[in-house]
N, C-alpha and C. Protein backbone atom coordinates (compact mmCIF):
# COMPACT_ATOMS: atom_id res chain seq x y z
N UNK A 1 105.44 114.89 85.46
CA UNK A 1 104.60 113.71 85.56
C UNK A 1 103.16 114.06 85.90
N UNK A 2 102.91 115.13 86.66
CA UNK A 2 101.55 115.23 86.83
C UNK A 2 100.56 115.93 85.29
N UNK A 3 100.49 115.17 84.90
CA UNK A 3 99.14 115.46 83.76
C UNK A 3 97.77 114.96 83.81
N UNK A 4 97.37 116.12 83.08
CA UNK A 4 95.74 116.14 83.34
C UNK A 4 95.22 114.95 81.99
N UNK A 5 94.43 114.44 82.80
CA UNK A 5 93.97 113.46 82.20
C UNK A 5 92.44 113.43 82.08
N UNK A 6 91.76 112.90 80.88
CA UNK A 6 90.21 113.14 81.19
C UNK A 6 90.09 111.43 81.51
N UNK A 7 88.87 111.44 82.13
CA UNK A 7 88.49 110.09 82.10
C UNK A 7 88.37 108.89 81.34
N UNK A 8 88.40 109.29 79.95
CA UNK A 8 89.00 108.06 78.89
C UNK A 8 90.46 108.36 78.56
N UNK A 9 91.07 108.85 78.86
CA UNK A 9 92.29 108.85 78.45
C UNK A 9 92.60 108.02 79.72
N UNK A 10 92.07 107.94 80.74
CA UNK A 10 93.20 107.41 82.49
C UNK A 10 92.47 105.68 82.08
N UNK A 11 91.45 105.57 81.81
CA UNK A 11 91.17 104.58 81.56
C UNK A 11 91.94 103.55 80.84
N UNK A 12 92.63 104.09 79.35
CA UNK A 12 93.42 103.23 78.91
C UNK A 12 94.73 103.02 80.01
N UNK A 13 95.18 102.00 79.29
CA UNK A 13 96.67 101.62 80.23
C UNK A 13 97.86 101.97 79.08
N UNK A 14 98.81 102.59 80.25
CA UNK A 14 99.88 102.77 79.50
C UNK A 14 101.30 102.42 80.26
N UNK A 15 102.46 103.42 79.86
CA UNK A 15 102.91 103.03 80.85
C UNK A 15 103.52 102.92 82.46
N UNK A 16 102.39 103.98 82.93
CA UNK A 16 102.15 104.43 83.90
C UNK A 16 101.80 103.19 84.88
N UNK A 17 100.45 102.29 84.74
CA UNK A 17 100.38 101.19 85.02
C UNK A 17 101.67 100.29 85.03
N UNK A 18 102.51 99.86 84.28
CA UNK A 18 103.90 99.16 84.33
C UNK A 18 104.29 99.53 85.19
N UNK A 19 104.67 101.24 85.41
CA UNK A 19 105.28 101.57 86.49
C UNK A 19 104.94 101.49 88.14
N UNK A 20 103.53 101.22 87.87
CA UNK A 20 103.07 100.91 89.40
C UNK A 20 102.93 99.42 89.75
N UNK A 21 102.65 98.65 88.47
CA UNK A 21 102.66 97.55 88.72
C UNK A 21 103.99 97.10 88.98
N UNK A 22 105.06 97.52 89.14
CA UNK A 22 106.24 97.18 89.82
C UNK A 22 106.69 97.90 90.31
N UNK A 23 106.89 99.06 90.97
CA UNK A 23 106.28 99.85 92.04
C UNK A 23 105.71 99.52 93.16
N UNK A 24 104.69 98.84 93.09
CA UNK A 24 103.76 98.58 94.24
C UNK A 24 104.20 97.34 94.83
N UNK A 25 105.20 96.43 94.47
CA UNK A 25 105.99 95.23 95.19
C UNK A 25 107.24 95.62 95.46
N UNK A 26 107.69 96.17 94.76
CA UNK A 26 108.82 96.91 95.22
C UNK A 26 108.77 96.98 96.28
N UNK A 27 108.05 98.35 96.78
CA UNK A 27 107.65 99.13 97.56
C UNK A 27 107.47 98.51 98.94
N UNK A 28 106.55 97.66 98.95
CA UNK A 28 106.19 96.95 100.04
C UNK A 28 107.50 96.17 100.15
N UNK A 29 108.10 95.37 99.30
CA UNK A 29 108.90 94.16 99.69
C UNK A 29 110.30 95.15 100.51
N UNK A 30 110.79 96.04 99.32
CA UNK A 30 111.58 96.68 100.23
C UNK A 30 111.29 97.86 101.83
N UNK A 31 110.19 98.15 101.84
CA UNK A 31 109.77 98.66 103.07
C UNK A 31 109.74 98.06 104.23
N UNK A 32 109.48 96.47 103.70
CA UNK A 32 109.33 95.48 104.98
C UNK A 32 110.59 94.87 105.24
N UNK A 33 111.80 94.64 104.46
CA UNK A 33 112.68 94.10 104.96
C UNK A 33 113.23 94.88 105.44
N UNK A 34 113.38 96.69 104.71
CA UNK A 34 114.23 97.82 105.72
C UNK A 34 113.80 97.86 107.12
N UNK A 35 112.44 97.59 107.07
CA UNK A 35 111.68 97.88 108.52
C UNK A 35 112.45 96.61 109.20
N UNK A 36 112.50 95.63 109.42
CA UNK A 36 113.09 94.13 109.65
C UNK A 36 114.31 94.52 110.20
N UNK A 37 115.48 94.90 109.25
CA UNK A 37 116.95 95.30 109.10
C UNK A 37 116.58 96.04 110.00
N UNK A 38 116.51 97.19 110.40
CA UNK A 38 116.43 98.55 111.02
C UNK A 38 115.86 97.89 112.09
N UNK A 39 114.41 97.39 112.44
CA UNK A 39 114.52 97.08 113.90
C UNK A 39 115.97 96.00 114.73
N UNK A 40 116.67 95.34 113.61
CA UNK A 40 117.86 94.50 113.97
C UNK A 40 119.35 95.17 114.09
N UNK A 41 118.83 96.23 113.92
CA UNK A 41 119.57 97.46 114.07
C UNK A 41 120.90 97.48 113.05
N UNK A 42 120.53 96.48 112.03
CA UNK A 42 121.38 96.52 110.68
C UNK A 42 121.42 97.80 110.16
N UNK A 43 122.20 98.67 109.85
CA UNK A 43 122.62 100.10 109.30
C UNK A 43 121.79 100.01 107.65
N UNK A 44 122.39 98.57 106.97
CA UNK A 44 121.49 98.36 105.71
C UNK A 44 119.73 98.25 105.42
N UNK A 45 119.73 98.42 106.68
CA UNK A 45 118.02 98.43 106.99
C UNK A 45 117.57 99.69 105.96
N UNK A 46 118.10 100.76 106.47
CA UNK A 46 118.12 102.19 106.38
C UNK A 46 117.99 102.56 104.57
N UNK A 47 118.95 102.07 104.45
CA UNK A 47 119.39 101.94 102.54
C UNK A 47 117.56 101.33 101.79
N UNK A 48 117.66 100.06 102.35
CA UNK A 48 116.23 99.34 102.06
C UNK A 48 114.95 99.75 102.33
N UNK A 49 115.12 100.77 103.22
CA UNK A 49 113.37 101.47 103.67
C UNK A 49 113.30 102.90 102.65
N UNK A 50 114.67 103.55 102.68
CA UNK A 50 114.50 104.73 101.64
C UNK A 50 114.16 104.19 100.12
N UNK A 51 114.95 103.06 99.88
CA UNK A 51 114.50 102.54 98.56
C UNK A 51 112.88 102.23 98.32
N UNK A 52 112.92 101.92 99.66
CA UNK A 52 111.20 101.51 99.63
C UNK A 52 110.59 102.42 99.22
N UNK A 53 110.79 103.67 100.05
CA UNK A 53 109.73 104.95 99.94
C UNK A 53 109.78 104.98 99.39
N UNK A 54 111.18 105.95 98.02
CA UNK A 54 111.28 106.08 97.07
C UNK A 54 110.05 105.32 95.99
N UNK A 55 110.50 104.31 95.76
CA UNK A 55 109.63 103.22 94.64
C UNK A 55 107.96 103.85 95.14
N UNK A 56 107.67 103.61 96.43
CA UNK A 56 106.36 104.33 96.62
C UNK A 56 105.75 105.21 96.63
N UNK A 57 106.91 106.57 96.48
CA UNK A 57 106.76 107.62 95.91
C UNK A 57 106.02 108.12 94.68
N UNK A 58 107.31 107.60 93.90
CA UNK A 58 106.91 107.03 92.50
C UNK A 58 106.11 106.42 92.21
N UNK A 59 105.68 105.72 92.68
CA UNK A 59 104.37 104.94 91.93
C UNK A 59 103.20 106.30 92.12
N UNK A 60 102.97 106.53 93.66
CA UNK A 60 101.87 107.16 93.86
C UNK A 60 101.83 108.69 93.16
N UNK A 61 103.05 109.10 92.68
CA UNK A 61 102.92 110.65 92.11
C UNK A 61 102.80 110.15 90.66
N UNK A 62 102.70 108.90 89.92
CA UNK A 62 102.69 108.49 88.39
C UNK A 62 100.95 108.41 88.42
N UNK A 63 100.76 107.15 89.60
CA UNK A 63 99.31 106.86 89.10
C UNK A 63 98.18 107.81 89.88
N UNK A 64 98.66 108.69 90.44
CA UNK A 64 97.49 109.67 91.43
C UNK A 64 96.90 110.37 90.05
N UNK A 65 97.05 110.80 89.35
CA UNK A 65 96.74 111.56 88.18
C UNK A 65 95.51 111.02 87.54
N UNK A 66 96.02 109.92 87.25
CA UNK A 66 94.49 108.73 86.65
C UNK A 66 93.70 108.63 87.54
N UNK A 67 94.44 108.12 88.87
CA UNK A 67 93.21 107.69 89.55
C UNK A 67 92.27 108.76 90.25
N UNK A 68 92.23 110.36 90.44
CA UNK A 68 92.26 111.22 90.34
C UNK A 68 91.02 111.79 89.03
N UNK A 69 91.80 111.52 87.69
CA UNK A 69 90.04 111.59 86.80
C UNK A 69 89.01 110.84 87.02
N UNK A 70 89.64 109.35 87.03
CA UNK A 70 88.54 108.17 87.17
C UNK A 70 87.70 108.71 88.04
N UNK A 71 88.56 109.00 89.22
CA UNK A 71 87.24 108.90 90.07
C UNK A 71 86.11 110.30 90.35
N UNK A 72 87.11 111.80 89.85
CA UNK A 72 86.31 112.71 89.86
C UNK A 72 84.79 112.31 88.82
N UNK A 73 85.42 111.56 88.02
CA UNK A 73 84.30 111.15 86.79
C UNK A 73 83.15 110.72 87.62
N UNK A 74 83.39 109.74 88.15
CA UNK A 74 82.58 108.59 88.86
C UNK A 74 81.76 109.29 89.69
N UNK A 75 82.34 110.49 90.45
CA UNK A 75 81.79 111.33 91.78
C UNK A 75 80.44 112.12 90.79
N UNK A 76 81.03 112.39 89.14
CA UNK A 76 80.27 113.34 88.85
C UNK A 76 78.69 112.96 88.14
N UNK A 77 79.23 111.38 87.97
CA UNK A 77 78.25 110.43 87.58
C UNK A 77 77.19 110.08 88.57
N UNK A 78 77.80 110.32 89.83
CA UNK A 78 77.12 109.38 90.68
C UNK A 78 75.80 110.17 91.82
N UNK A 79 76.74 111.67 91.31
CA UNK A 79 75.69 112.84 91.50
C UNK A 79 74.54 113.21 90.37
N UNK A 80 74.87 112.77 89.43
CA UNK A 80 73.86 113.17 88.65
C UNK A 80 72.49 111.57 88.71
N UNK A 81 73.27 110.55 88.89
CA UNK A 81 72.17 109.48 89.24
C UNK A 81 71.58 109.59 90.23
N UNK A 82 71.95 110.61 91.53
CA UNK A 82 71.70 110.86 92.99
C UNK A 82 70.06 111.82 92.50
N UNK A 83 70.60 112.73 91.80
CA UNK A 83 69.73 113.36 91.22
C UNK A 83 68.45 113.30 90.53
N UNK A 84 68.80 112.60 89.59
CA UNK A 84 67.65 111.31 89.05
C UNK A 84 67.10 110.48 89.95
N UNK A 85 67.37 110.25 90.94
CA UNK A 85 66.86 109.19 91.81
C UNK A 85 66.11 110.36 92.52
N UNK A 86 66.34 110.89 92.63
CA UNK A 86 65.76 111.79 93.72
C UNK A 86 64.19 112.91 93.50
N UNK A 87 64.18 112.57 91.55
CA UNK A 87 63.54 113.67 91.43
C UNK A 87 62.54 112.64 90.73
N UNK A 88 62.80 111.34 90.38
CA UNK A 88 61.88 110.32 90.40
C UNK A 88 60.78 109.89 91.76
N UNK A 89 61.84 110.15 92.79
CA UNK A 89 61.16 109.11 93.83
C UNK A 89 60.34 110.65 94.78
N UNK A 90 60.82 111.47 94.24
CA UNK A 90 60.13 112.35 95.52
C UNK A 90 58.63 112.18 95.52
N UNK A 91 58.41 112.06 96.82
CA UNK A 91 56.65 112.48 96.46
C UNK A 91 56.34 113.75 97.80
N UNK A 92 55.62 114.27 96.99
CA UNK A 92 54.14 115.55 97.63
C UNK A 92 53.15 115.23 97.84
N UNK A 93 53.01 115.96 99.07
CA UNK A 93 51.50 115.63 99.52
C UNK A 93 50.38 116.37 98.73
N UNK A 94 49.68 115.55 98.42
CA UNK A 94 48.27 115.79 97.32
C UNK A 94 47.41 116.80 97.87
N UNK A 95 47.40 116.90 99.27
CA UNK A 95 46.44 117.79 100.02
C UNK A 95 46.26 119.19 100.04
N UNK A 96 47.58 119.82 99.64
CA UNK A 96 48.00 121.07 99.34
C UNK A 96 48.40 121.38 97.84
């Protein structure tokens, strides 16, 4: 699952997104009722919080990859506008 992705490829959606987009309720819904169960000291608590992780696992080792280019992209964009800004606005003193 971990593939390298360039920044227009993570951009499109595929079905990686599906998988987090149900994933990510999963995740929570079953995390919070295991947590619930388990403080009620229901044994089925236990079953419901691993399921949780699990699903959150999964999501986060599917979509870390994309989100991962996107944003190296963004970092590399945002240095080079840092740059430009910087070599616009500098000023020197005229005196020397």
């Amino acid at each position: 699952m971990a593939k390298k992705y360039t920044p227009e490829e993570a951009e499109k959606w595929g079905w990686e997104e599906l998988v987090a987009s149900i994933g990510a309720p999963a995740g929570y819904i079953f995390i919070s009722i295991g947590l619930a169960l388990v403080l009620l000291l229901k044994p089925v608590g236990w079953v419901y919080l691993v399921i949780g992780v699990v699903a959150t696992l999964v999501m986060y080792f599917v979509m870390d990859p994309k989100l991962r280019a996107v944003s190296d992209e963004y970092e590399r964009r945002q240095a080079e506008f840092l740059k430009h800004v910087e070599s616009i606005s500098k000023w020197e003193d005229k005196d020397e």
